[in-house]
Protein backbone atom coordinates (compact mmCIF):
# COMPACT_ATOMS: atom_id res chain seq x y z
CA UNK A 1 -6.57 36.68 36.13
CA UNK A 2 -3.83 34.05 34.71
CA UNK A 3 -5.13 30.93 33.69
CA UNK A 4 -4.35 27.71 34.93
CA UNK A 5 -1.85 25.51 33.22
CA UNK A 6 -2.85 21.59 32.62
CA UNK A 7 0.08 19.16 33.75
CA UNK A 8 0.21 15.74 32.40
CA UNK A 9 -1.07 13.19 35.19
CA UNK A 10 1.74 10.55 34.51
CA UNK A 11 5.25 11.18 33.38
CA UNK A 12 5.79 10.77 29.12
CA UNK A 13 7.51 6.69 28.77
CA UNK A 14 11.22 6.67 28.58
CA UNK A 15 10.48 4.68 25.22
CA UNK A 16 8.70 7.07 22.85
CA UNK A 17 4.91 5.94 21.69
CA UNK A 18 4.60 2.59 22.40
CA UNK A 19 2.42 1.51 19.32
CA UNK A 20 2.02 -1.99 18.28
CA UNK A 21 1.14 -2.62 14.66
CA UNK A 22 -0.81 -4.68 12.76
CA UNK A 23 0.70 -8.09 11.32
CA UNK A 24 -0.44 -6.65 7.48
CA UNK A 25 1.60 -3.75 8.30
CA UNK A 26 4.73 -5.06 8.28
CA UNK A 27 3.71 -8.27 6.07
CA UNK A 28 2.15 -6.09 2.96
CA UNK A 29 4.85 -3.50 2.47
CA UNK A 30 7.82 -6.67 2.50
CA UNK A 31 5.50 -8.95 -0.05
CA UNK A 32 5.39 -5.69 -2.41
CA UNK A 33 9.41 -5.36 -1.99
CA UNK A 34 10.20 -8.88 -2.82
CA UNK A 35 7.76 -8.97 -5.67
CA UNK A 36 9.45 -5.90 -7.32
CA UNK A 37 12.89 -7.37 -6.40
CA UNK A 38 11.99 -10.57 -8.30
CA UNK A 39 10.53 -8.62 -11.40
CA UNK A 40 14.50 -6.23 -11.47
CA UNK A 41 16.60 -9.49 -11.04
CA UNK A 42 14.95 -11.37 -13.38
CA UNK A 43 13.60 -9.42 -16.06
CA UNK A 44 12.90 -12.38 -18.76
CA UNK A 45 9.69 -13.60 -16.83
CA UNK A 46 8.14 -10.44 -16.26
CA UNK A 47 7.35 -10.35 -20.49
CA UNK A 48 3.96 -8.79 -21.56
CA UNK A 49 1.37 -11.10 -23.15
CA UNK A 50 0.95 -11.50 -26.49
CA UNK A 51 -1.93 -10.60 -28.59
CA UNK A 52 -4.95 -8.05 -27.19
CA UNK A 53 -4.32 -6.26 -24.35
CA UNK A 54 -6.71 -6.83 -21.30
CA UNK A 55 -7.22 -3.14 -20.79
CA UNK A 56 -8.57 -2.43 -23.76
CA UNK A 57 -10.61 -4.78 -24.29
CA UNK A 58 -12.29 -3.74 -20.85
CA UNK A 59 -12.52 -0.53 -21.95
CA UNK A 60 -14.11 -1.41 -25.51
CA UNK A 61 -16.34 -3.74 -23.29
CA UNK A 62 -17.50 -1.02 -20.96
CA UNK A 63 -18.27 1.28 -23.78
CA UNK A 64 -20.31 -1.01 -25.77
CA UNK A 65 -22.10 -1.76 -22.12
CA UNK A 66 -22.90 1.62 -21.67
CA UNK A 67 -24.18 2.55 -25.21
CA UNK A 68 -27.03 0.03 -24.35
């Protein structure tokens, strides 16, 4: 007995998937582009900040929170 083969009801668009995306999916991916683009052309602003770093002291925070 062959079994029968399943046909698509409607032809496929001309157009491929026809998709429309989010505003944030264009908007976030551009934002992140220009930021890094700002940071290679201009390299003088993007200096680190003197004195303790943030992260450790986070970390030395959390530690001292968690020996309680």
């Amino acid at each position: 007995m062959s079994a029968r083969t399943h046909t698509r009801p409607h032809p496929a668009p001309r157009g491929g998937a026809q998709t429309r995306l989010p505003w944030w999916a264009l908007a976030l991916p551009t934002l992140a582009f220009v930021a890094l683009l700002t940071v290679i052309l201009d390299p003088a602003d993007a200096h680190a900040a003197a004195g303790e770093p943030t992260i450790t002291h986070l970390v030395e925070r959390a530690q001292q929170l968690m020996a309680r």
